[in-house]
Protein backbone atom coordinates (compact mmCIF):
# COMPACT_ATOMS: atom_id res chain seq x y z
CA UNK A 1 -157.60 -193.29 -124.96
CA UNK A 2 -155.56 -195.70 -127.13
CA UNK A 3 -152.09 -196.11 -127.89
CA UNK A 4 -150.80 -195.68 -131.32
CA UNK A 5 -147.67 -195.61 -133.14
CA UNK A 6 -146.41 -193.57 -135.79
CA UNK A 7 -143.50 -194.76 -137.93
CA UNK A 8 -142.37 -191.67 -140.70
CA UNK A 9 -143.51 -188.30 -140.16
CA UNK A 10 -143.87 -187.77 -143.85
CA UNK A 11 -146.95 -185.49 -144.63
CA UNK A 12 -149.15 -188.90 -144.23
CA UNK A 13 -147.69 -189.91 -141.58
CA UNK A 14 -147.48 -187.13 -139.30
CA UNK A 15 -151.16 -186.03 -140.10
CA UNK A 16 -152.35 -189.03 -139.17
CA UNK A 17 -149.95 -188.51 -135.73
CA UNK A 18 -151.84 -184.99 -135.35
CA UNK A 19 -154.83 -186.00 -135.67
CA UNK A 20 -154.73 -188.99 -133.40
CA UNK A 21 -153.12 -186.31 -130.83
CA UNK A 22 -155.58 -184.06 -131.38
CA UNK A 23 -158.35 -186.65 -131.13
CA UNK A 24 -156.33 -187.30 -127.27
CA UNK A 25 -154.85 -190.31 -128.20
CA UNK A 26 -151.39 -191.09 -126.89
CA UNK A 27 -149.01 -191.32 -130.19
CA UNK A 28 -145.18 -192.43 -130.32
CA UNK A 29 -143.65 -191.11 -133.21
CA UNK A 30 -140.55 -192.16 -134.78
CA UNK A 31 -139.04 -190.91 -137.88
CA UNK A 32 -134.62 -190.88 -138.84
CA UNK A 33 -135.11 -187.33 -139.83
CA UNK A 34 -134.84 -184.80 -136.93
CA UNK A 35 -136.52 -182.05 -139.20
CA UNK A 36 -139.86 -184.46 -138.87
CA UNK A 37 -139.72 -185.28 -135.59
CA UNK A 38 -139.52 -181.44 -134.50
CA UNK A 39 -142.81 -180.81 -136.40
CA UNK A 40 -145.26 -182.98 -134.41
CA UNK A 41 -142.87 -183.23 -131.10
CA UNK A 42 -144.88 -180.13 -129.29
CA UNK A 43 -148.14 -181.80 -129.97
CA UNK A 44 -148.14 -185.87 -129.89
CA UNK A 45 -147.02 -187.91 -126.50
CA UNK A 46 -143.80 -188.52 -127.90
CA UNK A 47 -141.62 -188.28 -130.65
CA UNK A 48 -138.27 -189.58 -131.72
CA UNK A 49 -135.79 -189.91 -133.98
CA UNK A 50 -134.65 -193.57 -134.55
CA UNK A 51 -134.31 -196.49 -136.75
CA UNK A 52 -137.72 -198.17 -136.66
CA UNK A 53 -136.86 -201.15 -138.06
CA UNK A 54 -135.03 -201.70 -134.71
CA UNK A 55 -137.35 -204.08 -132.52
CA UNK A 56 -135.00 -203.25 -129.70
CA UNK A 57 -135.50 -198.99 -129.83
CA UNK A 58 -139.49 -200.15 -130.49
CA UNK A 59 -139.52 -201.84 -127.46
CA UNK A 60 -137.87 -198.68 -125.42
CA UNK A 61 -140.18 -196.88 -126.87
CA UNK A 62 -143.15 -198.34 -125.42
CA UNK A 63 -144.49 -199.61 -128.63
CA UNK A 64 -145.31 -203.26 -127.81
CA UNK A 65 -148.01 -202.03 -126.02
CA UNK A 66 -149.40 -199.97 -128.82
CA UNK A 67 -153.15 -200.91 -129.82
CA UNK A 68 -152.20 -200.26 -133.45
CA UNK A 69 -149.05 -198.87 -135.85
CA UNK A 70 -149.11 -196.67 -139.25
CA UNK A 71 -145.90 -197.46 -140.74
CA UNK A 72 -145.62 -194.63 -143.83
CA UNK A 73 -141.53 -194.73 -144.87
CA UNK A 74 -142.35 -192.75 -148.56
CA UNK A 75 -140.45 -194.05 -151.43
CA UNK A 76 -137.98 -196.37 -148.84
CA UNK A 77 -140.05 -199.69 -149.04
CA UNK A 78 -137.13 -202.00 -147.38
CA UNK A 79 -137.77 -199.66 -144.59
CA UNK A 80 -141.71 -200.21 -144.90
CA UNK A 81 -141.01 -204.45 -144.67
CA UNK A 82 -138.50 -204.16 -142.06
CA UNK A 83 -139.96 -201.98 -139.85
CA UNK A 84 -143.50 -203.54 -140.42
CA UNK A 85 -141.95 -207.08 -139.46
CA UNK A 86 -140.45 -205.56 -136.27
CA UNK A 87 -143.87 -204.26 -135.28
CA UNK A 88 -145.19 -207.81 -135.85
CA UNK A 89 -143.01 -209.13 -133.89
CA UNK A 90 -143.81 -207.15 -131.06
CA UNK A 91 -147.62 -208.49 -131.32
CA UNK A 92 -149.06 -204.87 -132.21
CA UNK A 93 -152.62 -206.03 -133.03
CA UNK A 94 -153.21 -203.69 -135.91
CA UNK A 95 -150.99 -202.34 -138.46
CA UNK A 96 -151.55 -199.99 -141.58
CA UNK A 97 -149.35 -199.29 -143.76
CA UNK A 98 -148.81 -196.78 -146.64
CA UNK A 99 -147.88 -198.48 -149.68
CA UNK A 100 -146.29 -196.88 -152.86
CA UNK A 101 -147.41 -199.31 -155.57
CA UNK A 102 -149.58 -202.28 -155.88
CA UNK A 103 -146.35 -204.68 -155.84
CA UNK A 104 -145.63 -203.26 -151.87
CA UNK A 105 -149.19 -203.80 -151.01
CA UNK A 106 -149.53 -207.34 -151.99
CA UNK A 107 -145.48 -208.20 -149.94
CA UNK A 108 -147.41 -206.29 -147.23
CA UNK A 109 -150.43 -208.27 -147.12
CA UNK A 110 -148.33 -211.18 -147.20
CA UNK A 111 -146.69 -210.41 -143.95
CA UNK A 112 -150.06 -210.12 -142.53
CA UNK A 113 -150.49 -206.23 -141.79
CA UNK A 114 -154.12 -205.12 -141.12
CA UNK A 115 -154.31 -202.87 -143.91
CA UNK A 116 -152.83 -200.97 -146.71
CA UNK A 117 -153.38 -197.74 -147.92
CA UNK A 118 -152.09 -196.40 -151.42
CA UNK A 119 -153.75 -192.57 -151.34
CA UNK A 120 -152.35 -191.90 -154.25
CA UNK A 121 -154.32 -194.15 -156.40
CA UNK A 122 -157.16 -194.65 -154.32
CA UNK A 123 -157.30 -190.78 -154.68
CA UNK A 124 -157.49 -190.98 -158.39
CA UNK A 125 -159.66 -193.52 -158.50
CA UNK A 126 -162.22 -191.51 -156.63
CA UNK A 127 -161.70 -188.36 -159.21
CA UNK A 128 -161.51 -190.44 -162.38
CA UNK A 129 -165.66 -192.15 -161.03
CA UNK A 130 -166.58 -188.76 -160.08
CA UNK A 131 -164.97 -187.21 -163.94
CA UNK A 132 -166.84 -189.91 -165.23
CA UNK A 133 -170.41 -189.03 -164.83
CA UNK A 134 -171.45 -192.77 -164.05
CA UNK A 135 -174.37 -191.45 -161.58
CA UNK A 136 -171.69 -192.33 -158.26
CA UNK A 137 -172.23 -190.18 -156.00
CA UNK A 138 -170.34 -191.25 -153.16
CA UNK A 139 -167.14 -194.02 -153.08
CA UNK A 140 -165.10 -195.31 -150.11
CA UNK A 141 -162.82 -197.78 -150.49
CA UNK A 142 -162.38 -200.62 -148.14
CA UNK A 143 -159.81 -202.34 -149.80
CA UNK A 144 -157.31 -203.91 -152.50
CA UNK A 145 -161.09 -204.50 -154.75
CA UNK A 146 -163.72 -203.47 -152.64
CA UNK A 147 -165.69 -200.31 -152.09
CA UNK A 148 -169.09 -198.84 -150.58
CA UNK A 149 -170.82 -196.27 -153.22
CA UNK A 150 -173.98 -194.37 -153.11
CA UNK A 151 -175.69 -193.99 -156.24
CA UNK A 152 -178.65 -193.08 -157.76
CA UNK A 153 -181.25 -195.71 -159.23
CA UNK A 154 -180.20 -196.48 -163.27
CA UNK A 155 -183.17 -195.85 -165.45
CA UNK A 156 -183.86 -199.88 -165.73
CA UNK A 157 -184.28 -200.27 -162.33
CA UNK A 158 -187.41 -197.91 -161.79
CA UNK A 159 -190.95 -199.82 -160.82
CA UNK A 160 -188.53 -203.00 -160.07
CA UNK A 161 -188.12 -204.08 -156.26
CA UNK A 162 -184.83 -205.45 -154.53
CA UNK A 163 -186.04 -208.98 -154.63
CA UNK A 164 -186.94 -208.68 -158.56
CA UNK A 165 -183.42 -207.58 -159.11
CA UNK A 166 -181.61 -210.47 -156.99
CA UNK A 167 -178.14 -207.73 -157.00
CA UNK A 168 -176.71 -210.76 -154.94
CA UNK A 169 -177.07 -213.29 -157.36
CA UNK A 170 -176.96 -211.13 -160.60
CA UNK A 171 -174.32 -208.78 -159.81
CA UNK A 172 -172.56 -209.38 -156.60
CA UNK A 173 -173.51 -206.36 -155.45
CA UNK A 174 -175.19 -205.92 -151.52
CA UNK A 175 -177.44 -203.05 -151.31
CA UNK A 176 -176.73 -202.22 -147.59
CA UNK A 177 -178.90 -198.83 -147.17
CA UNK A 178 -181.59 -197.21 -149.42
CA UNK A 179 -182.64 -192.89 -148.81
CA UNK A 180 -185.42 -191.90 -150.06
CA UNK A 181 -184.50 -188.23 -150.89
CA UNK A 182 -188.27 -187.27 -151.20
CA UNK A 183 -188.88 -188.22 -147.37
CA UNK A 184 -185.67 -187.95 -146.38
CA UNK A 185 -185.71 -191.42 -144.46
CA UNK A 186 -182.96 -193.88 -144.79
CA UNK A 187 -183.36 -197.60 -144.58
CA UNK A 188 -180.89 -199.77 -143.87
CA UNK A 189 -181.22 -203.76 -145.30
CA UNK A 190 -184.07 -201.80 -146.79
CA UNK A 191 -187.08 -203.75 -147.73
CA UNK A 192 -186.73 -206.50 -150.92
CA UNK A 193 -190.36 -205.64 -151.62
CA UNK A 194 -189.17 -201.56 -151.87
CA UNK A 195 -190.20 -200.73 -155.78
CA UNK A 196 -187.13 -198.31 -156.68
CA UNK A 197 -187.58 -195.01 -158.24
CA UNK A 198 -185.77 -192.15 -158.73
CA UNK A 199 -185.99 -190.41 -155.94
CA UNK A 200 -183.80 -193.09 -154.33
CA UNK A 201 -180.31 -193.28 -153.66
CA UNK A 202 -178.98 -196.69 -152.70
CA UNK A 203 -175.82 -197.98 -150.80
CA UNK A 204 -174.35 -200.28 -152.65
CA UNK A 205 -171.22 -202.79 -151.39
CA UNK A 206 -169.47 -205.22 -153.67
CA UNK A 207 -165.98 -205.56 -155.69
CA UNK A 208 -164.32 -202.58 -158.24
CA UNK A 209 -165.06 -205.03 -160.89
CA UNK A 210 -169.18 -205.27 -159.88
CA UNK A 211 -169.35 -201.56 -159.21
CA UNK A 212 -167.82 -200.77 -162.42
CA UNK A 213 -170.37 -202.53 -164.20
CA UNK A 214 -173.39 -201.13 -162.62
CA UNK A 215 -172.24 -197.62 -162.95
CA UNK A 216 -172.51 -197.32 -166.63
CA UNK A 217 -176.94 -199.26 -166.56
CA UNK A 218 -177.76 -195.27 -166.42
């Protein structure tokens, strides 16, 4: 069981409280609002209402000895840097934060938080690749301009192997896994001699920008 804390119990940030309760993690929560705090308070291992940009009420709260901290303030990003500089402060090893707009995710990478999350766009970023019918089947992003996608094998690629390709060199792109659909067997750092075809999906890692590109080879 690990400690987390939870600072605003927006709807991001108390699902992610719930589910890290319900997962039997032990989450503080803290959130000004009492209205918030009510609606996890039955379920995580404690919740409060407070000013969590106050190292001091962190600190009573047990949070220094949190293995990680989701700091998700909505709109208020003052709070989001103040509160996020408190919890570095206190030497919490991890921190996420949910950031409203590109601008708030580069001042938080700045301070040295573990990771930011902007749902919003990351959301529509997933829809608009889907909308697009560029063959992706799968996307998770891993950060500011990177992702893992599954895809299917573009048209030019079939009777070619991995090592013909050179996706490295070429592209920037690191196929990490290859299913065969056919057989239903996966291989991961599949073999460079593997002659693609399209009954192959691949797992592909690598920046927006190389992603982009090989998306639209169908």
């Amino acid at each position: 069981m690990k400690r987390f804390l939870v600072v605003g119990l927006g709807n991001f940030g108390s699902s992610v409280a719930l589910a890290l309760a319900n997962d039997g993690h032990e989450v503080i929560a803290i959130d000004q609002d009492g209205t918030l705090v009510d609606r996890v308070g039955e379920v995580v291992a404690r919740a409060v209402v407070g000013d969590a940009t106050d190292i001091d009420t962190l600190r009573r709260l047990g949070a220094h000895q949190a293995d990680a901290a989701v700091v998700s303030t909505g709109d208020n990003v003052t709070s989001s840097v103040l509160a996020s500089m408190a919890i570095l402060d206190l030497k919490v090893p991890d921190i996420y934060v949910k950031v409203v707009s590109k601008e708030h995710a580069r001042v938080m990478q700045r301070l040295g938080v573990r990771e930011t999350i902007f749902p919003e766009h990351d959301t529509a970023v997933e829809l608009a690749t889907q909308l697009g019918g560029s063959g992706l089947l799968n996307y998770v992003k891993l950060g500011p301009d990177f992702s893992i996608q599954e895809m299917g094998v573009p048209d030019k690629w079939y009777g070619k192997t991995i090592r013909e390709l050179d996706l490295r060199q070429n592209m920037g792109l690191t196929i990490v896994a290859l299913h065969d659909c056919l057989t239903g067997t996966t291989q991961a750092s599949p073999n460079p001699d593997h002659k693609l075809n399209d009954s192959d999906t691949l797992l592909v890692a690598g920046t927006d920008e190389a992603l982009a590109k090989v998306a639209h080879l169908r």
